[in-house]
PDB file of N, CA and C in Angstrom:
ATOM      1  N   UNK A   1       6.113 -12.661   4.796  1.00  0.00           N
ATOM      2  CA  UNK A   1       5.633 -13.241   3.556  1.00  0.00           C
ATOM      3  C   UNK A   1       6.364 -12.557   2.409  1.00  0.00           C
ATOM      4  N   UNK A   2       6.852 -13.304   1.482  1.00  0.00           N
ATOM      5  CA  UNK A   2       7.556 -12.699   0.686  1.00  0.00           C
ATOM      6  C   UNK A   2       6.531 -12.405  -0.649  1.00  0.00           C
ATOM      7  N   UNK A   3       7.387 -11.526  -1.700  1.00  0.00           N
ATOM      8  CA  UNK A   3       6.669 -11.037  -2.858  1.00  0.00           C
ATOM      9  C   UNK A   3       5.522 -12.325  -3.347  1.00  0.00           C
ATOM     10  N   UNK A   4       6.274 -12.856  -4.254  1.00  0.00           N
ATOM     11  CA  UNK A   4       5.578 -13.741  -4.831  1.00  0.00           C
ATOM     12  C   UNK A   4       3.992 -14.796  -4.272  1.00  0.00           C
ATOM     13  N   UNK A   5       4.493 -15.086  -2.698  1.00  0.00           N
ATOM     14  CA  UNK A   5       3.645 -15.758  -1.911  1.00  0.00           C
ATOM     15  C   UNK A   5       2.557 -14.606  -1.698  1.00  0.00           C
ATOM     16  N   UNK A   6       2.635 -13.604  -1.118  1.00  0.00           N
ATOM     17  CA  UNK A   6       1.434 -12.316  -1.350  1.00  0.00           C
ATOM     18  C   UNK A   6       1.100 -11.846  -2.227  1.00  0.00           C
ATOM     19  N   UNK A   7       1.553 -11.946  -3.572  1.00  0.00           N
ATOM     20  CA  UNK A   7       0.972 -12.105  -4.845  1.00  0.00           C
ATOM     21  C   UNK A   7       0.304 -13.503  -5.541  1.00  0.00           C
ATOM     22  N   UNK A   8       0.493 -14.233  -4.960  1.00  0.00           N
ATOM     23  CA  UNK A   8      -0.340 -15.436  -4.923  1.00  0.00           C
ATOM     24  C   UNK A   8      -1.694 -15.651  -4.457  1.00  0.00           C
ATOM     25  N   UNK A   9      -1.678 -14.649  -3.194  1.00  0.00           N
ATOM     26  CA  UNK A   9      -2.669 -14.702  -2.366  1.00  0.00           C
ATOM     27  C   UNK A   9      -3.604 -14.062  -2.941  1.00  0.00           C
ATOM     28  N   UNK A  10      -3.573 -13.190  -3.744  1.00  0.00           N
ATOM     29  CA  UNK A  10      -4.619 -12.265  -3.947  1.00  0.00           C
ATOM     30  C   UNK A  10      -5.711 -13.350  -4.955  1.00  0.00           C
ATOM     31  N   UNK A  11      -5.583 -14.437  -5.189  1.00  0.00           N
ATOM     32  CA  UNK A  11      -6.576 -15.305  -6.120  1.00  0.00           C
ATOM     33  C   UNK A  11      -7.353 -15.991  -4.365  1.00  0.00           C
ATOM     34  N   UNK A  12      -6.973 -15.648  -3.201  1.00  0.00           N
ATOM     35  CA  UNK A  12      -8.009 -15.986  -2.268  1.00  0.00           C
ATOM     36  C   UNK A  12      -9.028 -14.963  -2.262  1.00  0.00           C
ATOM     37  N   UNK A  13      -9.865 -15.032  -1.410  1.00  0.00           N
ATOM     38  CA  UNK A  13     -11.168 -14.327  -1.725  1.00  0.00           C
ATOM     39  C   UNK A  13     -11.587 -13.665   0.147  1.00  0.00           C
ATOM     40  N   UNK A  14     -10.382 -14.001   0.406  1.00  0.00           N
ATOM     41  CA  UNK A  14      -9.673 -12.891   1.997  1.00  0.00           C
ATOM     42  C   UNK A  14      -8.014 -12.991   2.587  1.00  0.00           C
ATOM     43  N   UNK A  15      -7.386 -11.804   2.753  1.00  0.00           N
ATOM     44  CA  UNK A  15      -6.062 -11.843   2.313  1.00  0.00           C
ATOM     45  C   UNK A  15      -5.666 -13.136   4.007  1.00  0.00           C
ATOM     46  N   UNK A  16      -4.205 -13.426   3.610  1.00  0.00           N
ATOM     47  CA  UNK A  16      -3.191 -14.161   4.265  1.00  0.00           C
ATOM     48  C   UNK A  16      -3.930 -14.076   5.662  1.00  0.00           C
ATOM     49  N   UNK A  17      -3.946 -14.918   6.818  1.00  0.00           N
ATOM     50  CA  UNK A  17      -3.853 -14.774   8.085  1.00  0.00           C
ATOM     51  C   UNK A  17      -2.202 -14.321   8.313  1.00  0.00           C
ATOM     52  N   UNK A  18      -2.286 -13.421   9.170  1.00  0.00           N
ATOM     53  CA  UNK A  18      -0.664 -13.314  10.066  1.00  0.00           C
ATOM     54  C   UNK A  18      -0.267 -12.514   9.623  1.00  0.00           C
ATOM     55  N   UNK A  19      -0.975 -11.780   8.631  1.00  0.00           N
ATOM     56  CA  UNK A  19      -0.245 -10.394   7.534  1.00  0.00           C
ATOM     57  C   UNK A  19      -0.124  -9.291   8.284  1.00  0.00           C
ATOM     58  N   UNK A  20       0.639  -8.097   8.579  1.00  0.00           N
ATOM     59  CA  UNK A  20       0.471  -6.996   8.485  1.00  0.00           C
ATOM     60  C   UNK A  20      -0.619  -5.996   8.376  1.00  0.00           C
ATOM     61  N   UNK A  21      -1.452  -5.493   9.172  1.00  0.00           N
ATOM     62  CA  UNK A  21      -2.164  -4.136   8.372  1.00  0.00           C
ATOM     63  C   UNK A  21      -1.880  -3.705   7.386  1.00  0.00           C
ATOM     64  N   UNK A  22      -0.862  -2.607   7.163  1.00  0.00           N
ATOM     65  CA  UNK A  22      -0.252  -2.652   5.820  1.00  0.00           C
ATOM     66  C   UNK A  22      -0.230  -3.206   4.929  1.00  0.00           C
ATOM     67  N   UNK A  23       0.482  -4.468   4.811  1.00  0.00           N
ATOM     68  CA  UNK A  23      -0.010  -5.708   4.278  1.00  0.00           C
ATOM     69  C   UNK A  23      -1.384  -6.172   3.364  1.00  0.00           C
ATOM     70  N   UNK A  24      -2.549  -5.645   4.656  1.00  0.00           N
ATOM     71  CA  UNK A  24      -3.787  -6.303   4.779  1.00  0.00           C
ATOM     72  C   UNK A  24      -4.242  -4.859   3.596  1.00  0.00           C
ATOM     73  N   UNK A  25      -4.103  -4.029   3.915  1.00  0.00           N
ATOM     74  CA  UNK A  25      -4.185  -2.694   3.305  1.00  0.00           C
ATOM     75  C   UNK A  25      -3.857  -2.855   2.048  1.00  0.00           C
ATOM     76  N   UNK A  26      -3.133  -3.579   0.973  1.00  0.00           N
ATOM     77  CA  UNK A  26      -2.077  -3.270  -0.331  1.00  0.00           C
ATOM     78  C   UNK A  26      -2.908  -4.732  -0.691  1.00  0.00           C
ATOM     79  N   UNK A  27      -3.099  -5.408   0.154  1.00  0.00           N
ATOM     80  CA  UNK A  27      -4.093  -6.686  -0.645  1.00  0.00           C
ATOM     81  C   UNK A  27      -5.167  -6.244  -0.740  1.00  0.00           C
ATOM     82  N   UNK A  28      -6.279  -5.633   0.218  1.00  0.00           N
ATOM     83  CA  UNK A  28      -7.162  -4.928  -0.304  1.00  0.00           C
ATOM     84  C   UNK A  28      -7.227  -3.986  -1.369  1.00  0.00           C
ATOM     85  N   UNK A  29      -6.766  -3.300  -1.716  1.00  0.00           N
ATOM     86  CA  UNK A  29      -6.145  -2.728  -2.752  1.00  0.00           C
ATOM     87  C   UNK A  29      -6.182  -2.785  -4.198  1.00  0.00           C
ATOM     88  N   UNK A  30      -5.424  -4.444  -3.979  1.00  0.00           N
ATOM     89  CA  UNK A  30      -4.933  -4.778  -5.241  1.00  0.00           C
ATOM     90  C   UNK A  30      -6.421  -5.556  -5.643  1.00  0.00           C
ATOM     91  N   UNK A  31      -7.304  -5.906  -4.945  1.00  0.00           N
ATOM     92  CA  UNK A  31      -8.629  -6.530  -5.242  1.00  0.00           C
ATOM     93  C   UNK A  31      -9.597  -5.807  -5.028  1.00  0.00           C
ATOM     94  N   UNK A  32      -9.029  -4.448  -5.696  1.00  0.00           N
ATOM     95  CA  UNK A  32     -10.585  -3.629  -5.978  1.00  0.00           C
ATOM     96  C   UNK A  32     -11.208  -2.348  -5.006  1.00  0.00           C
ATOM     97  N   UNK A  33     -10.753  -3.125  -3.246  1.00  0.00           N
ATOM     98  CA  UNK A  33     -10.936  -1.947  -2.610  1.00  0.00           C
ATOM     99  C   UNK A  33     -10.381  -0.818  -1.766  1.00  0.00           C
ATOM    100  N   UNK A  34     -10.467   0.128  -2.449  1.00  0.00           N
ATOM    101  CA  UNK A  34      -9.410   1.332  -2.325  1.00  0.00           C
ATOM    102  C   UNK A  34     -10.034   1.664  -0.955  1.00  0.00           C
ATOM    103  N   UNK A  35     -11.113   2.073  -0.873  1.00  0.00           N
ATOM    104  CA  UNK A  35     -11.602   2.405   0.140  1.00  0.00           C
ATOM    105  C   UNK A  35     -11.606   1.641   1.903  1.00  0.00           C
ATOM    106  N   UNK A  36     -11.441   0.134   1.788  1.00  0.00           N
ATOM    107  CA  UNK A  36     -11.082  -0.499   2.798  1.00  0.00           C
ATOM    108  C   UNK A  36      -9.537  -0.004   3.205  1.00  0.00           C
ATOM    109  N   UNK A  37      -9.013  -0.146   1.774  1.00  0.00           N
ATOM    110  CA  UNK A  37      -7.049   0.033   2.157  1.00  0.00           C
ATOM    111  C   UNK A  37      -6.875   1.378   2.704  1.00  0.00           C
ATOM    112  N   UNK A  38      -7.813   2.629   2.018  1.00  0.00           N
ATOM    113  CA  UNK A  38      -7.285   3.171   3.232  1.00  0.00           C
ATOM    114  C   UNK A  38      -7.906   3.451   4.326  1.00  0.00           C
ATOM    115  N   UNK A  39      -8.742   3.254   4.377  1.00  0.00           N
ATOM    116  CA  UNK A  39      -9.230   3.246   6.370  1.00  0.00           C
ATOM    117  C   UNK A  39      -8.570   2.810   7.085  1.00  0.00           C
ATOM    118  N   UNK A  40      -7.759   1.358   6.885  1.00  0.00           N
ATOM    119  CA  UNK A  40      -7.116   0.560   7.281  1.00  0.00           C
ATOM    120  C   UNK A  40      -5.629   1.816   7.678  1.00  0.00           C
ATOM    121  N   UNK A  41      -4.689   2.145   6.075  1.00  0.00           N
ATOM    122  CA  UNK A  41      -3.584   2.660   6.308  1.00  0.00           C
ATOM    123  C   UNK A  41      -3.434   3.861   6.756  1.00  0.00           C
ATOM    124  N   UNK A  42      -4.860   4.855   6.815  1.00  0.00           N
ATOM    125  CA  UNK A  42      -4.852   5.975   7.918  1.00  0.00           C
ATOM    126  C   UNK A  42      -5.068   6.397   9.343  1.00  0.00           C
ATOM    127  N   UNK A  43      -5.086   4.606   9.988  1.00  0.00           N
ATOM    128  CA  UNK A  43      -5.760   4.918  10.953  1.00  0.00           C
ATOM    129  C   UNK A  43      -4.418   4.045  11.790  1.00  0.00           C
ATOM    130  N   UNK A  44      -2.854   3.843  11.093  1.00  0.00           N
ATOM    131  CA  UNK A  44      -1.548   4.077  12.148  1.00  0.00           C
ATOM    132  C   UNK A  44      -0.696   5.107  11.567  1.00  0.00           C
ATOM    133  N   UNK A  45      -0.300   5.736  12.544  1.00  0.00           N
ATOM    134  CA  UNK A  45       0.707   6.703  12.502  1.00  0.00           C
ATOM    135  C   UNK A  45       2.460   6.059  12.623  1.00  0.00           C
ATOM    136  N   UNK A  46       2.616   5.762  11.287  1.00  0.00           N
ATOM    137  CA  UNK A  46       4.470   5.088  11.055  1.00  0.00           C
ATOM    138  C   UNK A  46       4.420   5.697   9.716  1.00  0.00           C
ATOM    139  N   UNK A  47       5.723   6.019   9.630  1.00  0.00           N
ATOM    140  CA  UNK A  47       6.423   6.248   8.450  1.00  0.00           C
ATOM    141  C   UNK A  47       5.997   4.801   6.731  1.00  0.00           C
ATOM    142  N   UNK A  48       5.915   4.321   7.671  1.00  0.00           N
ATOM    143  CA  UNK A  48       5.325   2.803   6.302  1.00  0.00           C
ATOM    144  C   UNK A  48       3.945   3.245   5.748  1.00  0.00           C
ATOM    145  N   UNK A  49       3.406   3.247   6.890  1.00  0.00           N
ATOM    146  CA  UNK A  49       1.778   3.836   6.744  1.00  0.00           C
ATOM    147  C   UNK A  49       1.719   5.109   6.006  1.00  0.00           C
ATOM    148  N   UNK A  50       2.681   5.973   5.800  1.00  0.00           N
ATOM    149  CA  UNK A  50       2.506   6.852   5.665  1.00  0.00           C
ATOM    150  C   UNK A  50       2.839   6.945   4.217  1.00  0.00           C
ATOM    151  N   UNK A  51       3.410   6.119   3.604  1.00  0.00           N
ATOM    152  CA  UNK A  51       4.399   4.985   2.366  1.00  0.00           C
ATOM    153  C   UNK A  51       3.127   4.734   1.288  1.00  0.00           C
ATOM    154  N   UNK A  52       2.154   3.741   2.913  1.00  0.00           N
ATOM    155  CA  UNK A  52       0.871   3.040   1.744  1.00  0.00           C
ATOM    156  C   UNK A  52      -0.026   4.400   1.631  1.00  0.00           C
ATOM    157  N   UNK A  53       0.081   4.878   2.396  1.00  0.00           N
ATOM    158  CA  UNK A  53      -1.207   6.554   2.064  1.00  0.00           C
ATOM    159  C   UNK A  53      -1.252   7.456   1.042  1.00  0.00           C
ATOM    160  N   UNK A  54       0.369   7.131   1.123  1.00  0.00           N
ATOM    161  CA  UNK A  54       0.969   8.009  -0.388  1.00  0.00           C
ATOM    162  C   UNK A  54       0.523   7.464  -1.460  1.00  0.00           C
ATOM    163  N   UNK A  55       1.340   5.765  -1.922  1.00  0.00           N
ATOM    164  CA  UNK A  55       0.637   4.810  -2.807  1.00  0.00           C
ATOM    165  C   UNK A  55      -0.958   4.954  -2.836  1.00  0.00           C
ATOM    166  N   UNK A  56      -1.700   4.649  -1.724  1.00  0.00           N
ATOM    167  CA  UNK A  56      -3.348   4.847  -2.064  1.00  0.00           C
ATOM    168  C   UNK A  56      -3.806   6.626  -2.540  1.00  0.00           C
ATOM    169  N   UNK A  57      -3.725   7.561  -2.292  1.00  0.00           N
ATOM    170  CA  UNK A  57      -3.387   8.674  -2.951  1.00  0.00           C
ATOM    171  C   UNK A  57      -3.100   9.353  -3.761  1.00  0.00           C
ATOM    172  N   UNK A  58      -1.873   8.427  -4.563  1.00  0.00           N
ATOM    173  CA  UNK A  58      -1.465   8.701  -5.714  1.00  0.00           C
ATOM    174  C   UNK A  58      -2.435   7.231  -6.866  1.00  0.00           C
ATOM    175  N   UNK A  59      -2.510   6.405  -6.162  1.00  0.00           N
ATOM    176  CA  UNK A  59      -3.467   5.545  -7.110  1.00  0.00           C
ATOM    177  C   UNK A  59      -4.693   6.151  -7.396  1.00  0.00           C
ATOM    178  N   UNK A  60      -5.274   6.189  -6.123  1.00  0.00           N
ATOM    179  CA  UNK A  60      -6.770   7.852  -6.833  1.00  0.00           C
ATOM    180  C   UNK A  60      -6.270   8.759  -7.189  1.00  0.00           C
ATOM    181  N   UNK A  61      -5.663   9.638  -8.135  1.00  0.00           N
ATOM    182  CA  UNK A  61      -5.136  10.410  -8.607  1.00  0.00           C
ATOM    183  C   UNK A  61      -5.238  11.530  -8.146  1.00  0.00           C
ATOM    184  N   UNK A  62      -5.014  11.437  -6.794  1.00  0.00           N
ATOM    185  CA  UNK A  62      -4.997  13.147  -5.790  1.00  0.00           C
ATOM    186  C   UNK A  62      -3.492  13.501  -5.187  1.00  0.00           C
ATOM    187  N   UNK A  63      -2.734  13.363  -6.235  1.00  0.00           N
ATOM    188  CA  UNK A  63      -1.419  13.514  -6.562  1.00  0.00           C
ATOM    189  C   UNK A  63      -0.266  14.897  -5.224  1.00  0.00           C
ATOM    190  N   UNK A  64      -1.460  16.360  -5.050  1.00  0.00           N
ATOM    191  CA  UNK A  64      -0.855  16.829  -4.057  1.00  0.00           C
ATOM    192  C   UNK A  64      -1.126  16.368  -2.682  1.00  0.00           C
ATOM    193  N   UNK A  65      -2.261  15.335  -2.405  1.00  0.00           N
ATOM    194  CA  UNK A  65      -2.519  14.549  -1.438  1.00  0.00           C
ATOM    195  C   UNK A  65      -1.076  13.205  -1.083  1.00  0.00           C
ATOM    196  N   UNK A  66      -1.053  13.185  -1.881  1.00  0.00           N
ATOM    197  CA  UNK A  66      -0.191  11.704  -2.310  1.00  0.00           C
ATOM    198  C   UNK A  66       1.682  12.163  -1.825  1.00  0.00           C
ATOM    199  N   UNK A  67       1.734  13.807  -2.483  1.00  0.00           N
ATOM    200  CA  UNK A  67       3.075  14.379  -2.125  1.00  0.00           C
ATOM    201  C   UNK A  67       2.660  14.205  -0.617  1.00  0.00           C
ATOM    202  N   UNK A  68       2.106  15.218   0.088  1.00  0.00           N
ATOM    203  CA  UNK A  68       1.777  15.594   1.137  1.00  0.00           C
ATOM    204  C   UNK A  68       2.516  14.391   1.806  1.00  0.00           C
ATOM    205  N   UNK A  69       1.424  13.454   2.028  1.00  0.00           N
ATOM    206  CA  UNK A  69       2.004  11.664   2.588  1.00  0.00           C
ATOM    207  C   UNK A  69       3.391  11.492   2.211  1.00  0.00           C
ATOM    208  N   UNK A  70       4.235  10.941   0.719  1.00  0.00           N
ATOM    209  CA  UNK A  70       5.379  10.982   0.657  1.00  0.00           C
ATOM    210  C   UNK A  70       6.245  11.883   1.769  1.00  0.00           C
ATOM    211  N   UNK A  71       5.895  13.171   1.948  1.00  0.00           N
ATOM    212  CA  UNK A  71       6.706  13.719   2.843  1.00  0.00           C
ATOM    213  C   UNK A  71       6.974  12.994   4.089  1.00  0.00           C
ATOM    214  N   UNK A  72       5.944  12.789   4.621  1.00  0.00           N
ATOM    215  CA  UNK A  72       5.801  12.156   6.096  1.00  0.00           C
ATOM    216  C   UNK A  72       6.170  10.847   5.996  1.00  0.00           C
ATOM    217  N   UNK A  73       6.386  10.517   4.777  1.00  0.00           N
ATOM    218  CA  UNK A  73       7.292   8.956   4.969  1.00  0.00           C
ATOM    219  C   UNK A  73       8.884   9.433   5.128  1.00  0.00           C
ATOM    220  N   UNK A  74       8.742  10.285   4.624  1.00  0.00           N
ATOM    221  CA  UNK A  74      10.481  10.576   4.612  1.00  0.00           C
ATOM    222  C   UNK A  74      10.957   9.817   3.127  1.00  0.00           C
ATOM    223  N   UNK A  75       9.837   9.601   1.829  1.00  0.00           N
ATOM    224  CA  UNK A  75      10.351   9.356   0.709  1.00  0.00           C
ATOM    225  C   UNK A  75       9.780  10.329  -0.114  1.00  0.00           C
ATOM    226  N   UNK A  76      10.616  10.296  -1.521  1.00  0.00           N
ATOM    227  CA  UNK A  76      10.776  11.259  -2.842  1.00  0.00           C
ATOM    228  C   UNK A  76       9.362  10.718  -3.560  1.00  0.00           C
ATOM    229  N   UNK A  77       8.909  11.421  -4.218  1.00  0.00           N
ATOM    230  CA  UNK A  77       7.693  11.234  -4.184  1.00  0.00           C
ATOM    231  C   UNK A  77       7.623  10.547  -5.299  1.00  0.00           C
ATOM    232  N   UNK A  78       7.255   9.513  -5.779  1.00  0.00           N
ATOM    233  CA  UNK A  78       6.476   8.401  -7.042  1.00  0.00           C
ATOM    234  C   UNK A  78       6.661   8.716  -8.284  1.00  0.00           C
ATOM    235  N   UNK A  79       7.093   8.767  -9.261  1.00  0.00           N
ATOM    236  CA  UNK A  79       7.026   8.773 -10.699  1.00  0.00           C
ATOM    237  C   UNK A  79       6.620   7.620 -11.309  1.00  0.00           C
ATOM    238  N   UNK A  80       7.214   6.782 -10.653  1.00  0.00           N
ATOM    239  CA  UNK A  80       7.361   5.519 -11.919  1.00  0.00           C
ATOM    240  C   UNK A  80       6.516   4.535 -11.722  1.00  0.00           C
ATOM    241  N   UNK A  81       5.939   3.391 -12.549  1.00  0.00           N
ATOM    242  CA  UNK A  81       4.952   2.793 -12.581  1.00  0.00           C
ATOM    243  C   UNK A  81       4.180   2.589 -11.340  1.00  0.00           C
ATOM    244  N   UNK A  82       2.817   2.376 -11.052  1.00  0.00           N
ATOM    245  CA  UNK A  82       2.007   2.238  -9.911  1.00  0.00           C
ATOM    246  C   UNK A  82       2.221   0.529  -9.381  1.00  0.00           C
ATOM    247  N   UNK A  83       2.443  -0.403 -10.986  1.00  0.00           N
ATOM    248  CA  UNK A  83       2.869  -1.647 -10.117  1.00  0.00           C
ATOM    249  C   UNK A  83       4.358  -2.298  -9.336  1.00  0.00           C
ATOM    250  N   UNK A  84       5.257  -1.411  -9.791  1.00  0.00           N
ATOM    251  CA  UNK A  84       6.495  -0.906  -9.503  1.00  0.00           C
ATOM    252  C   UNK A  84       6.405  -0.649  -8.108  1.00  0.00           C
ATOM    253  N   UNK A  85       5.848   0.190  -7.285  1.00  0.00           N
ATOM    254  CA  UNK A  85       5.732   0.823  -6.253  1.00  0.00           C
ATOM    255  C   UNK A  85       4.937  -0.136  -5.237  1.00  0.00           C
ATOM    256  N   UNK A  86       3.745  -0.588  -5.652  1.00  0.00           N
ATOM    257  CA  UNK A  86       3.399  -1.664  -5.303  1.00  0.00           C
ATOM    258  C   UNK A  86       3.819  -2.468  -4.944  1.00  0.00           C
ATOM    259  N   UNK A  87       4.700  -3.297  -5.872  1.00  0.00           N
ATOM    260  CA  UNK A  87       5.718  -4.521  -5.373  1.00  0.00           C
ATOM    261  C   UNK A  87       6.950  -3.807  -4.463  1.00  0.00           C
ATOM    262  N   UNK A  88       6.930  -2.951  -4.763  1.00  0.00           N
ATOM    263  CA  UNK A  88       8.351  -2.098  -3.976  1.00  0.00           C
ATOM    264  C   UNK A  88       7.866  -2.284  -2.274  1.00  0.00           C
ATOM    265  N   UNK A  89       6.575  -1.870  -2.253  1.00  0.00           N
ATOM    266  CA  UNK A  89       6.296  -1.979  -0.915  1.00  0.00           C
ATOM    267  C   UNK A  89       5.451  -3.214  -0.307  1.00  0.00           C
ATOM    268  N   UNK A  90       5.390  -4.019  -1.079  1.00  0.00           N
ATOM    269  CA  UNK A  90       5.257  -5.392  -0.584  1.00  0.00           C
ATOM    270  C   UNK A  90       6.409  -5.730  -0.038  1.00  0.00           C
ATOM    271  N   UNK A  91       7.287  -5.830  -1.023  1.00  0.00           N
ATOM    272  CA  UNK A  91       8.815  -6.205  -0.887  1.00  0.00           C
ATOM    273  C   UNK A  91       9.394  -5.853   0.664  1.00  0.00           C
ATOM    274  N   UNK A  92       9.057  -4.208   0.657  1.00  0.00           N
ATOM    275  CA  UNK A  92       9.785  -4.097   1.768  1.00  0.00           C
ATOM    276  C   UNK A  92       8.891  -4.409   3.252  1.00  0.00           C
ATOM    277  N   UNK A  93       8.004  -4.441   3.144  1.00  0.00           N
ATOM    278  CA  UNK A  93       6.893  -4.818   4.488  1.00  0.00           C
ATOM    279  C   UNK A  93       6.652  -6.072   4.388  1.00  0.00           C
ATOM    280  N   UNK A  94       6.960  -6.848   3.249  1.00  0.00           N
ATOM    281  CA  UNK A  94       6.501  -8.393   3.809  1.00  0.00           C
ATOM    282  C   UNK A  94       7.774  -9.045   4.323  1.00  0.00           C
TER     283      UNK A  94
END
């Protein structure tokens, strides 16, 4: 599913069939619940997952939590806008 079409989705009121965990995780998310997204993105062990843990982490503002995760993705850790990063990792998982 590309950007735009999973940003579309979020005006449904339950994300895409056929999506990703991950995926399913960053739409929950973006509609309010932090707490579903991450149960969802801590409970696989991949480098992606480890991507959205950072993103959910650094969105609750537990920032050495958020490094921590970045590490284990094997990425530099977040500066720049939260919707930036967001679409960054839609982009690359859908």
């Amino acid at each position: 599913m590309d950007l735009t079409a999973f940003e579309q989705s979020l005006s449904a009121t339950a994300p895409p069939r056929g999506i990703s965990p991950l995926l399913t995780a960053l739409w929950h998310e973006r509609k309010g619940d932090w707490t579903r997204a991450h149960e969802i993105a801590q409970d696989i062990d991949t480098r992606d997952a480890a991507w959205v843990h950072a993103y959910l982490h650094r969105r609750e503002g537990d920032l050495p939590n958020a490094a921590y995760w970045y590490r284990h993705a094997g990425k530099p850790v977040e500066t720049g806008s939260m919707e930036e990063e967001w679409r960054a990792i839609v982009a690359e998982l859908g």
